[in-house]
N, C-alpha and C. Protein backbone atom coordinates (compact mmCIF):
# COMPACT_ATOMS: atom_id res chain seq x y z
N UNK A 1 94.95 96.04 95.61
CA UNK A 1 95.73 95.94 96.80
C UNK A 1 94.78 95.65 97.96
N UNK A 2 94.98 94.64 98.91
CA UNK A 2 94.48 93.99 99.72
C UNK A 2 95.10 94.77 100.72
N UNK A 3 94.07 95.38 101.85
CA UNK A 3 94.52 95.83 103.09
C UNK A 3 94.95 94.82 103.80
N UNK A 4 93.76 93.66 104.04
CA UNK A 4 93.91 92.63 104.79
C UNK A 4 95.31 91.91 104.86
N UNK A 5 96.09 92.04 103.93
CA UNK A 5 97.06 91.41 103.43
C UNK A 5 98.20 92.03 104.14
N UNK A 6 98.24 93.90 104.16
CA UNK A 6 99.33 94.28 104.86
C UNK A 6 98.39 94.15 106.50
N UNK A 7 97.84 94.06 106.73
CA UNK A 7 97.75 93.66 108.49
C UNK A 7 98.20 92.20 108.59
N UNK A 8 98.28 91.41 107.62
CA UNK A 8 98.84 90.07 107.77
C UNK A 8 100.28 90.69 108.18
N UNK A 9 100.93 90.75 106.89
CA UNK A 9 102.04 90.92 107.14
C UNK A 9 102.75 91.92 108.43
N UNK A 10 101.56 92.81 108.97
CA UNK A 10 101.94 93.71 110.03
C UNK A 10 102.13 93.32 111.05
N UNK A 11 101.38 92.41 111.13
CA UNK A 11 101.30 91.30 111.99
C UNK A 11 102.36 90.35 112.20
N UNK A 12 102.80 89.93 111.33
CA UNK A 12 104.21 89.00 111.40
C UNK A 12 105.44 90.03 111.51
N UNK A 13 105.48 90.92 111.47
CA UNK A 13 106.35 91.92 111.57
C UNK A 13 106.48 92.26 113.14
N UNK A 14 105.23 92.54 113.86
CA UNK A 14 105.50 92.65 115.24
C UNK A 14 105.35 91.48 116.08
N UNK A 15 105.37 90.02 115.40
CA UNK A 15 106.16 89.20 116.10
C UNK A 15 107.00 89.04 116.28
N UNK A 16 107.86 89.24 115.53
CA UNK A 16 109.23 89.52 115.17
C UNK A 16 109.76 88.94 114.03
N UNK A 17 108.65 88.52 112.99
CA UNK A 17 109.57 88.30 112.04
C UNK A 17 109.58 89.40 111.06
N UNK A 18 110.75 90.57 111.13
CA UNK A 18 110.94 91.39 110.44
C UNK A 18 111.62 91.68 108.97
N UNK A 19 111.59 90.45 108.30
CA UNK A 19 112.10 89.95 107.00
C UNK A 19 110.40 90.15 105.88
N UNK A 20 109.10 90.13 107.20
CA UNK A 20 107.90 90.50 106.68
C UNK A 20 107.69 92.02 106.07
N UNK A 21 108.56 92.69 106.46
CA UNK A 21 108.43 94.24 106.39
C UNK A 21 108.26 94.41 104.80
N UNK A 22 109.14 93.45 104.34
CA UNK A 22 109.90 93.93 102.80
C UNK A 22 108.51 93.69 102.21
N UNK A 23 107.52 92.72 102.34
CA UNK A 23 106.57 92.34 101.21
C UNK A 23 105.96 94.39 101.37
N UNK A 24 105.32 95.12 102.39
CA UNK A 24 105.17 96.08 102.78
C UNK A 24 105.68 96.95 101.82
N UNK A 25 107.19 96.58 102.01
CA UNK A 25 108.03 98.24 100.77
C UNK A 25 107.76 97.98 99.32
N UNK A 26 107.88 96.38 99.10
CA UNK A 26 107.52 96.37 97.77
C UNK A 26 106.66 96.30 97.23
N UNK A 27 105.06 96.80 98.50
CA UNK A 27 103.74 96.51 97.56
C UNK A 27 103.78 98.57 97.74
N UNK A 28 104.10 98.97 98.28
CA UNK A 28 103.64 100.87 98.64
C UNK A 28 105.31 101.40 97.93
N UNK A 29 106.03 101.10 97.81
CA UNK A 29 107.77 101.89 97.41
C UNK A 29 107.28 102.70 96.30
N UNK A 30 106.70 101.82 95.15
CA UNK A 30 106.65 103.02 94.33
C UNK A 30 105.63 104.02 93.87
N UNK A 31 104.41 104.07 94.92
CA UNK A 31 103.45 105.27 95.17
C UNK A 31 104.30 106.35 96.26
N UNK A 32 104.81 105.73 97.17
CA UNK A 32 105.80 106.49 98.06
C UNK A 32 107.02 107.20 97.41
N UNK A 33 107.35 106.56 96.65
CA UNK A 33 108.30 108.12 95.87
C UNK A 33 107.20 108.50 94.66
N UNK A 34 106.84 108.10 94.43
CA UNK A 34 105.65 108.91 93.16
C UNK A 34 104.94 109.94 94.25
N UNK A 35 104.53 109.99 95.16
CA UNK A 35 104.36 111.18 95.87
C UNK A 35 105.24 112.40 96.65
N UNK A 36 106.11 111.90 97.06
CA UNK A 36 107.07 112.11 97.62
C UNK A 36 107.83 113.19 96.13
N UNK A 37 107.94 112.55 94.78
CA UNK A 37 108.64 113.18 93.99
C UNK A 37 107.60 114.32 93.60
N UNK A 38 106.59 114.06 93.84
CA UNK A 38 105.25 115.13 93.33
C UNK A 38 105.57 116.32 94.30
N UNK A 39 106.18 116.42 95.55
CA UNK A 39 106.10 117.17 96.29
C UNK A 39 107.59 117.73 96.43
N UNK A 40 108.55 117.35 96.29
CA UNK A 40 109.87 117.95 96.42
C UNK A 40 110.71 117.81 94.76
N UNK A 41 110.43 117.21 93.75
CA UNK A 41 110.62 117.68 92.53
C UNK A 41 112.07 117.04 92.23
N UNK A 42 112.55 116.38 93.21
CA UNK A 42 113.93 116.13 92.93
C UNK A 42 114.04 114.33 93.45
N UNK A 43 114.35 113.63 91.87
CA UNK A 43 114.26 112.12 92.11
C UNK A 43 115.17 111.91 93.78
N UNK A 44 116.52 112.24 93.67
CA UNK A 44 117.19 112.35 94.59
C UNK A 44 116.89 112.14 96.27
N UNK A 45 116.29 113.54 96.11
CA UNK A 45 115.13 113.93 97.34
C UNK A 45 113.97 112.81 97.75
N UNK A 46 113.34 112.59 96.62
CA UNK A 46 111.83 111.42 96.69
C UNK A 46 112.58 110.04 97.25
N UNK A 47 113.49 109.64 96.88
CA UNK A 47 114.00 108.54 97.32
C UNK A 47 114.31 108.67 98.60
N UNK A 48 115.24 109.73 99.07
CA UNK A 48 115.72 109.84 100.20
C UNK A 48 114.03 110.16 101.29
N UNK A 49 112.89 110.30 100.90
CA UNK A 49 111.79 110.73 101.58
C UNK A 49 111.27 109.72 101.64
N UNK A 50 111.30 108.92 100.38
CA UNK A 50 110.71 107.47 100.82
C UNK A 50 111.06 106.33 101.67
N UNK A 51 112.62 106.45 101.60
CA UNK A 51 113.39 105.46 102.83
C UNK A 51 113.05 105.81 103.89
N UNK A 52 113.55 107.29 103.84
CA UNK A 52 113.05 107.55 105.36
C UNK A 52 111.30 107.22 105.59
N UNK A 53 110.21 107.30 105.03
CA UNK A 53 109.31 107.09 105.34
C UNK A 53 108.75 105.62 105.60
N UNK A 54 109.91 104.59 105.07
CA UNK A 54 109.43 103.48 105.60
C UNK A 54 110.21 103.25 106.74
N UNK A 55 111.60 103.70 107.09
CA UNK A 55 112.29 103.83 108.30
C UNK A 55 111.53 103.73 109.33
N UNK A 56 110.66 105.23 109.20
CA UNK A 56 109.71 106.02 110.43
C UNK A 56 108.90 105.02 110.57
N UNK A 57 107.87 104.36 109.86
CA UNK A 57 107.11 103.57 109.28
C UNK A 57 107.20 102.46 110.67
N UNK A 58 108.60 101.51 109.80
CA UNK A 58 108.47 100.61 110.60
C UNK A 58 108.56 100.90 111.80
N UNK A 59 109.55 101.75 112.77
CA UNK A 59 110.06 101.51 113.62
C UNK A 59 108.71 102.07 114.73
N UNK A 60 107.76 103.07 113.96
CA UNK A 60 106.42 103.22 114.74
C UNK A 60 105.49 102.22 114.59
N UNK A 61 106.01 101.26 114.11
CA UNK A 61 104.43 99.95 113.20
C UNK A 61 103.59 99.53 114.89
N UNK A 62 104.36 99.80 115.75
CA UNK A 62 103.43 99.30 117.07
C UNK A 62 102.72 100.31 116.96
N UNK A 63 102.55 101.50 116.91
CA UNK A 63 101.85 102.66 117.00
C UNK A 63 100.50 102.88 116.01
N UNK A 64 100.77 101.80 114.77
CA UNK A 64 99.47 101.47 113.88
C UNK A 64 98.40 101.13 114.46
N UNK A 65 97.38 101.53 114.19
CA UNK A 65 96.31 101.44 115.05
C UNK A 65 95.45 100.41 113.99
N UNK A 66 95.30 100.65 112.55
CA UNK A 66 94.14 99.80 111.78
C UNK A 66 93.58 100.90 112.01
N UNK A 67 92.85 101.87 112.10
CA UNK A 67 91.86 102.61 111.64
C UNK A 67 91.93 103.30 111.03
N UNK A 68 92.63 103.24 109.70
CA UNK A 68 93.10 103.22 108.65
C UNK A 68 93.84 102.50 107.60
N UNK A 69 93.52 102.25 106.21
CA UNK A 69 94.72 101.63 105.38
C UNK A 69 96.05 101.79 105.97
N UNK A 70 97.11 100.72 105.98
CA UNK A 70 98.14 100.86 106.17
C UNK A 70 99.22 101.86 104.84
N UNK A 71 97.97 101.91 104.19
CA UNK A 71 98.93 103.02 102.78
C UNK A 71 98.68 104.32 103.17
N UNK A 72 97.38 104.83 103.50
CA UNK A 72 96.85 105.91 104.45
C UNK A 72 98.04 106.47 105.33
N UNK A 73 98.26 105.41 106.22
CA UNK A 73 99.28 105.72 106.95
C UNK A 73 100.58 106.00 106.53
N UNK A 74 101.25 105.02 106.09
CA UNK A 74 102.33 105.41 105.41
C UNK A 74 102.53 106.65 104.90
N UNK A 75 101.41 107.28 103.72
CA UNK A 75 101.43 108.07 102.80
C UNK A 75 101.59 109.74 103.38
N UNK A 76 101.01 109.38 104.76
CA UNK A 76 100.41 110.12 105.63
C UNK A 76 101.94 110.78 106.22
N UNK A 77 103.05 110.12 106.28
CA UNK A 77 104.52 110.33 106.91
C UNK A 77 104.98 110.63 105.65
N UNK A 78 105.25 109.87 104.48
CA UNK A 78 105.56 110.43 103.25
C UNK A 78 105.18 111.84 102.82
N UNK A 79 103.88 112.06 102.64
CA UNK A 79 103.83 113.54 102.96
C UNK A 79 104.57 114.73 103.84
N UNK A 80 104.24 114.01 105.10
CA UNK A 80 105.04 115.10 105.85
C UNK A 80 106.23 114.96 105.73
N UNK A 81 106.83 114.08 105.62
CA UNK A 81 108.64 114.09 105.12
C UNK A 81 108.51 115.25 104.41
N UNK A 82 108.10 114.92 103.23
CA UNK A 82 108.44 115.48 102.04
C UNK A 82 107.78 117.09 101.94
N UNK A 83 106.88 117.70 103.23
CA UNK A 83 106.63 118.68 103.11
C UNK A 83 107.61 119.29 103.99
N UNK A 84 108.35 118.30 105.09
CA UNK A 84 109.53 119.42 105.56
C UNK A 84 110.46 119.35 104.86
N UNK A 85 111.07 118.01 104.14
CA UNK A 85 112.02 118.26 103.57
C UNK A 85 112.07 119.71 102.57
N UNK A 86 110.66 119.80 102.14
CA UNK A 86 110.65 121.14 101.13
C UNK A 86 111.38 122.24 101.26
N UNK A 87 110.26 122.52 102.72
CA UNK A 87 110.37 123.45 104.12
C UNK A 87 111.90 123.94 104.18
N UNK A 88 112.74 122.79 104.42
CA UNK A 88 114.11 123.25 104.89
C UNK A 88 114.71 123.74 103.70
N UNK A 89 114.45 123.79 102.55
CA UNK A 89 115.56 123.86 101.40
C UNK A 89 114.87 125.04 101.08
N UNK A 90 113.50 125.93 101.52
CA UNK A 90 112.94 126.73 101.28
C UNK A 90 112.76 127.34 99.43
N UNK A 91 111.85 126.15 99.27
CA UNK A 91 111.58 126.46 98.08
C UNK A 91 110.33 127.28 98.00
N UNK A 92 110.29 128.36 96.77
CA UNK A 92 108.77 129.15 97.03
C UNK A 92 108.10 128.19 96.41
N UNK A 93 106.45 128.31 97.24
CA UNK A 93 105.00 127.17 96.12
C UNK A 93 104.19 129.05 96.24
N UNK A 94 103.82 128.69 94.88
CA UNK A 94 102.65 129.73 94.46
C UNK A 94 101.35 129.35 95.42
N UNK A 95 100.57 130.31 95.96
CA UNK A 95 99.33 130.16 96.18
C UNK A 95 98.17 130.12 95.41
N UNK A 96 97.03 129.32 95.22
CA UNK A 96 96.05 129.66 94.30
C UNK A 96 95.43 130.97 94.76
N UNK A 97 95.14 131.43 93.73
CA UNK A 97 94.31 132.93 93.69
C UNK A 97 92.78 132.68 92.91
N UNK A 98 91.67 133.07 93.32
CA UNK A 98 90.93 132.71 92.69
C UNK A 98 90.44 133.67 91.93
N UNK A 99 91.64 134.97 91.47
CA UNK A 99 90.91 135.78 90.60
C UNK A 99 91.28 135.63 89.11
N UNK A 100 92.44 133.99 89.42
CA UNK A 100 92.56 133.54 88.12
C UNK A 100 92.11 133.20 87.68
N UNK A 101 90.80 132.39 87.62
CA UNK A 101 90.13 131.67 87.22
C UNK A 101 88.55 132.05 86.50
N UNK A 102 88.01 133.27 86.52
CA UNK A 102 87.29 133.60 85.89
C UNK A 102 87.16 134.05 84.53
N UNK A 103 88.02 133.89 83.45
CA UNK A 103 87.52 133.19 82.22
C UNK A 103 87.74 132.03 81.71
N UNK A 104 87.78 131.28 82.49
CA UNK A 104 87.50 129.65 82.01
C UNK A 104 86.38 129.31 82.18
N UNK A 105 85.51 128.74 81.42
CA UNK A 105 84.43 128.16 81.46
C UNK A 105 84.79 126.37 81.25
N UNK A 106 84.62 125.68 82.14
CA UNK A 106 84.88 124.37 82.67
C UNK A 106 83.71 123.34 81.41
N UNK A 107 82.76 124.40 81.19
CA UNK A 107 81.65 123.46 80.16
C UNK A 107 82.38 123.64 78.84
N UNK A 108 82.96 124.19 78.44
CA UNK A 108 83.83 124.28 76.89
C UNK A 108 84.87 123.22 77.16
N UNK A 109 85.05 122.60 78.25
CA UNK A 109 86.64 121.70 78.01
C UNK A 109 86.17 120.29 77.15
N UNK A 110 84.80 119.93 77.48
CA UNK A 110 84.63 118.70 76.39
C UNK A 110 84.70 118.51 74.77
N UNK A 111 83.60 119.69 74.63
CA UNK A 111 83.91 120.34 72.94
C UNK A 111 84.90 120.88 72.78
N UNK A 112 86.22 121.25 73.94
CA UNK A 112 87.74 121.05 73.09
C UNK A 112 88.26 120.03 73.11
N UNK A 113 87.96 119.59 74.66
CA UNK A 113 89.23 118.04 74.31
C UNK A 113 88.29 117.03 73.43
N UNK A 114 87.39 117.22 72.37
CA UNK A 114 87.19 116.51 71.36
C UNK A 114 87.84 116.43 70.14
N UNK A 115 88.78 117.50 70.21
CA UNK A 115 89.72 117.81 69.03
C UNK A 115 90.64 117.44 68.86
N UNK A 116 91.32 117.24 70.18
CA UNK A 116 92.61 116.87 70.25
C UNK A 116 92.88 115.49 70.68
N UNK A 117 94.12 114.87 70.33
CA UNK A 117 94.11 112.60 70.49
C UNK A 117 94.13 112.91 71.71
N UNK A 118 94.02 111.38 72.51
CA UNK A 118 94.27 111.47 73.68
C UNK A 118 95.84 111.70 74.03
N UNK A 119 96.71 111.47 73.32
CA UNK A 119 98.14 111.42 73.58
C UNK A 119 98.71 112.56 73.88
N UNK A 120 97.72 113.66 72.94
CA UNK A 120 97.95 115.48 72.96
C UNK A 120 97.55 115.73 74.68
N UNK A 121 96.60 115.09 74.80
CA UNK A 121 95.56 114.90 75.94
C UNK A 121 96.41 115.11 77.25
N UNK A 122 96.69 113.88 77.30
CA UNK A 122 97.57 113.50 78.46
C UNK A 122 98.95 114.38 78.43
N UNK A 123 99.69 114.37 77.41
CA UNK A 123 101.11 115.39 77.46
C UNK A 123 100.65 116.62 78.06
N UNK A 124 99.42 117.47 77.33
CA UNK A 124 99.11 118.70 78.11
C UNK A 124 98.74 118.82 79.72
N UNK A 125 98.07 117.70 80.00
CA UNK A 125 97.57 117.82 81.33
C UNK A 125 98.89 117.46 82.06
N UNK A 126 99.82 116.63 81.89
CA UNK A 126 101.03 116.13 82.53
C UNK A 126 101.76 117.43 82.77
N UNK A 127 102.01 117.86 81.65
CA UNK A 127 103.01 119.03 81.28
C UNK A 127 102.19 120.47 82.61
N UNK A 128 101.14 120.67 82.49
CA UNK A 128 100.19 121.54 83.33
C UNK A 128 99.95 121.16 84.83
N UNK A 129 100.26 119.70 84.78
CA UNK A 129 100.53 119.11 86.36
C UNK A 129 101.72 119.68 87.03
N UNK A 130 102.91 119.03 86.31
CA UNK A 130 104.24 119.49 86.54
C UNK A 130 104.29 120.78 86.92
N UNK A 131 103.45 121.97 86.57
CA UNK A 131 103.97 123.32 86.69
C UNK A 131 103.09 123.91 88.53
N UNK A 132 102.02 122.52 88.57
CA UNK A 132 101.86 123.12 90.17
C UNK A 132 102.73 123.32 91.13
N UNK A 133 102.42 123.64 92.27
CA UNK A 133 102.69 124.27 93.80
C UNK A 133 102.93 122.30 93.98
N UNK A 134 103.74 122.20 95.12
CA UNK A 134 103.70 120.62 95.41
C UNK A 134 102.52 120.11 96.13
N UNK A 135 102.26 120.78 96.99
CA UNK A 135 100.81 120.29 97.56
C UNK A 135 99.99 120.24 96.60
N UNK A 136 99.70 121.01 95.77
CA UNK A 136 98.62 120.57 94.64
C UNK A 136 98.97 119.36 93.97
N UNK A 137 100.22 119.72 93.01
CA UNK A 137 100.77 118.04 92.92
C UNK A 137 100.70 116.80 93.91
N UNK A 138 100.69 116.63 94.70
CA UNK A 138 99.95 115.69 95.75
C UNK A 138 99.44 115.83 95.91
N UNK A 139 98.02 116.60 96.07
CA UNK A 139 96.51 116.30 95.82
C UNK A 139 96.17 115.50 95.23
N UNK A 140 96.63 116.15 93.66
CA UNK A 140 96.36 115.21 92.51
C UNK A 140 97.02 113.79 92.72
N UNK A 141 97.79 113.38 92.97
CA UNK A 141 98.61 112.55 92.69
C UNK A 141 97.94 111.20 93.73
N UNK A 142 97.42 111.86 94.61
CA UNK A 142 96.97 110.90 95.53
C UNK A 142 95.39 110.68 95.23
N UNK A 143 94.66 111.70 94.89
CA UNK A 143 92.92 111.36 94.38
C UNK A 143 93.25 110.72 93.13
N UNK A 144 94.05 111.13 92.00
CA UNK A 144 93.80 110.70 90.63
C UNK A 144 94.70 109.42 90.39
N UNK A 145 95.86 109.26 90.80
CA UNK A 145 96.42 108.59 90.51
C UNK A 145 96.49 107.00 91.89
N UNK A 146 96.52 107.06 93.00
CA UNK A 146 96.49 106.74 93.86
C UNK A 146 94.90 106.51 94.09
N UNK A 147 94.12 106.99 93.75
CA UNK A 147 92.75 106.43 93.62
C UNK A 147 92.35 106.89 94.87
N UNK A 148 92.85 107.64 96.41
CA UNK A 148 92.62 107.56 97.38
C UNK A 148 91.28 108.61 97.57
N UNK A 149 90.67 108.52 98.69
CA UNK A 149 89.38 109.15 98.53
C UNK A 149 89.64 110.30 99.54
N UNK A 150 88.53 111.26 99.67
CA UNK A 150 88.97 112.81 99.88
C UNK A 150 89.30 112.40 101.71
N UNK A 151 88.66 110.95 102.12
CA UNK A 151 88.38 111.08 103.57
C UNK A 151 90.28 110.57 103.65
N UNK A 152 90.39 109.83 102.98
CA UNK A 152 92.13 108.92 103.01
C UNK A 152 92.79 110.51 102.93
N UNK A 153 92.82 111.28 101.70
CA UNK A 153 93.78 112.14 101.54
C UNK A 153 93.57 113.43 103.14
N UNK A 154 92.40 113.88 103.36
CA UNK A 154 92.19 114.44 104.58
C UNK A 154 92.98 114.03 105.92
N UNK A 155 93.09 112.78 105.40
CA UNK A 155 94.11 111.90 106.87
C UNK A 155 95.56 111.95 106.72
N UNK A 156 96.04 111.72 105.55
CA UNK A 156 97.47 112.09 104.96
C UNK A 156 97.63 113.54 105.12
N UNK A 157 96.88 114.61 104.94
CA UNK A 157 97.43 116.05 105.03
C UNK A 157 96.97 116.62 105.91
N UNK A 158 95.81 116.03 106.79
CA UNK A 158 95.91 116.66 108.29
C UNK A 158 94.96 117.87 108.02
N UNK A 159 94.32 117.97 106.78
CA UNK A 159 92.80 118.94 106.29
C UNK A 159 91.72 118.42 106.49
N UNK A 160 90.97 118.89 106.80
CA UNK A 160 89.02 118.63 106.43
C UNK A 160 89.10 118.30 105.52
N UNK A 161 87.98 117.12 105.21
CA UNK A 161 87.59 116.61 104.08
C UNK A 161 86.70 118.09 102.96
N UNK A 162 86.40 118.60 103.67
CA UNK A 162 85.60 119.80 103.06
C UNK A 162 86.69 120.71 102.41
N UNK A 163 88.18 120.83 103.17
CA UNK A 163 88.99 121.39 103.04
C UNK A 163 89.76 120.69 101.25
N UNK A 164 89.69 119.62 102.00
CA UNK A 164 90.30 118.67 100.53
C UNK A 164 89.74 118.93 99.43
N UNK A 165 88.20 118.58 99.67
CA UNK A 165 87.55 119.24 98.18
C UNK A 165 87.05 120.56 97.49
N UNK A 166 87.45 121.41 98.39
CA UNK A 166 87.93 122.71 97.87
C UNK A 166 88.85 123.25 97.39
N UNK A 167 90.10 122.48 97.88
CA UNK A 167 91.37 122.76 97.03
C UNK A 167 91.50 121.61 96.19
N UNK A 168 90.58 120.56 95.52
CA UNK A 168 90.64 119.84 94.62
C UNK A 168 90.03 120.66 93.29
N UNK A 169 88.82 120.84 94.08
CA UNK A 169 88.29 121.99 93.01
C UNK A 169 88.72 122.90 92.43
N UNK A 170 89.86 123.63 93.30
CA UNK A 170 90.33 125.20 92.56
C UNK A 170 91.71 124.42 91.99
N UNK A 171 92.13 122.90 92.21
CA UNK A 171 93.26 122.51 91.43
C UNK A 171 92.64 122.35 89.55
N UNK A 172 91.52 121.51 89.89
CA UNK A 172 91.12 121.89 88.72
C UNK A 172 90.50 122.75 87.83
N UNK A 173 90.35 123.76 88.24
CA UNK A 173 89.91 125.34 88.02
C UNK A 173 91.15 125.59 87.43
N UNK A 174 92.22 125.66 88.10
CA UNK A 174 93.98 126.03 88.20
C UNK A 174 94.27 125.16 86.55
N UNK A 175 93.97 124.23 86.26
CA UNK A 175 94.34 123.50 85.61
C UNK A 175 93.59 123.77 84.23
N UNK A 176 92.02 124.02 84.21
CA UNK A 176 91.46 124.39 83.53
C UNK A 176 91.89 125.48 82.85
N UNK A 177 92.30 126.89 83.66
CA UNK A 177 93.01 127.77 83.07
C UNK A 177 94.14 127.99 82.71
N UNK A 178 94.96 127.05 83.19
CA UNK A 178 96.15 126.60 82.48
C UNK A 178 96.22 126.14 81.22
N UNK A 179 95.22 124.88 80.78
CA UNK A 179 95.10 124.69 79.90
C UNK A 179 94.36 125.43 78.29
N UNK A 180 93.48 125.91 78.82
CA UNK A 180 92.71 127.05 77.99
C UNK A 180 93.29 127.90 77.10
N UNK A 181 94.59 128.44 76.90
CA UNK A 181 95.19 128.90 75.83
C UNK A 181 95.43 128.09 75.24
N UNK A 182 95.75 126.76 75.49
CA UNK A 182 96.64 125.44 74.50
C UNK A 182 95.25 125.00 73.80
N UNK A 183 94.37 124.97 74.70
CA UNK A 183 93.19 124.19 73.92
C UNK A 183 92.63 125.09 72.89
N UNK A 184 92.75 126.73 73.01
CA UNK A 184 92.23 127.48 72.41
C UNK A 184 92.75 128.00 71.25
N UNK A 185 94.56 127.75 71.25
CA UNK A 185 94.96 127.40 69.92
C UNK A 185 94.82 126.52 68.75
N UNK A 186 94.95 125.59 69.92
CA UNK A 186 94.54 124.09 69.18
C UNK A 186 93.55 124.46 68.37
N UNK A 187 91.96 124.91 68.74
CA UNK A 187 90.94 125.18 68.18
C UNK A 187 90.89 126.08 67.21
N UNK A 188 91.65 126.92 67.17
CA UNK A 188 91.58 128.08 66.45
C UNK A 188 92.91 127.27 64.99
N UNK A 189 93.86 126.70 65.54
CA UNK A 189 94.58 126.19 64.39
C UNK A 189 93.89 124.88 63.61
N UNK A 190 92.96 124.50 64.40
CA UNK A 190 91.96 123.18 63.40
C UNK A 190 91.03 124.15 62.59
N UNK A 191 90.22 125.03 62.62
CA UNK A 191 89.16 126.26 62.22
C UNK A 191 90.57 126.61 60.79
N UNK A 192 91.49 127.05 61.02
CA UNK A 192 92.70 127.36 60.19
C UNK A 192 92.58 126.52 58.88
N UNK A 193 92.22 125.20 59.18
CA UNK A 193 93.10 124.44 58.18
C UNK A 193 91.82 123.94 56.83
């Protein structure tokens, strides 16, 4: 994805040709509900967070500055949609605790996930995604999947970059010990056979 490309088009948009907008929804629409659904859990909801976030979007596009990706930005309102929309329907998110995390040892996850296909792989970590807090799920969703870097995601959630990679870290700590009984069966039922 070419930045240069949406300042083209941003550009023809605040000339007024606003038929430019659409190339915009259809290059970001479906990271914008893929985050959006990471954070409020309900397809329903993600859609309704994503319209509205290109709504907001356009109708502030004079207010774009460029000193940032225009996905940055976007992603940046998508978030907050989708963290008030949460807000209002008052759903509980667990907090990380970090007194969960001291028997996982993070150096045993290679010599397990050597055991298992990648297909086992991915279902477990998916399945162990799904069960986060939504902000963690958009953490992830935006470093791992979205490729965005800790300084982009810091700008979308309005944290320190220092902040970002501390709760990236204890996501995967969180995750590590999540996974650790599954991997530790796994291991113990291959030793079995």
């Amino acid at each position: 994805m070419n930045s240069q490309d949406d300042i083209f088009y941003i550009t023809k948009v605040l000339k007024g040709e606003t038929n430019a907008y659409s190339f915009l929804v259809n290059r970001h629409k479906r990271m914008a509900y893929t985050l959006a659904l990471k954070i409020v859990s309900v397809p329903e909801d993600a859609e309704e967070v994503a319209q509205d976030a290109f709504v907001k979007a356009y109708q502030s596009l004079g207010d774009f500055k460029g000193e940032s990706k225009f996905s940055t930005w976007l992603f940046k309102i998508v978030y907050h949609l989708s963290v008030s929309k949460l807000r209002k329907k008052q759903l509980n998110t667990f907090s990380i605790n970090d007194d969960r995390f001291h028997t996982f040892d993070i150096g045993d996850s290679d010599n397990i996930l050597s055991k298992i296909t990648r297909e086992e792989q991915d279902a477990m970590l998916r399945s162990a995604i799904d069960r986060l807090a939504a902000e963690e799920k958009a953490l992830v969703t935006l470093y791992y999947t979205n490729e965005s870097s800790v300084k982009e995601i810091a700008g979308i959630t309005d944290d320190s970059e220092s902040n970002v990679k501390i709760k990236l870290f204890r996501i995967r700590k969180k995750l590590g010990e999540m996974l650790s009984p599954v991997f530790t069966n796994k291991t113990n039922a291959d030793h079995e056979k």
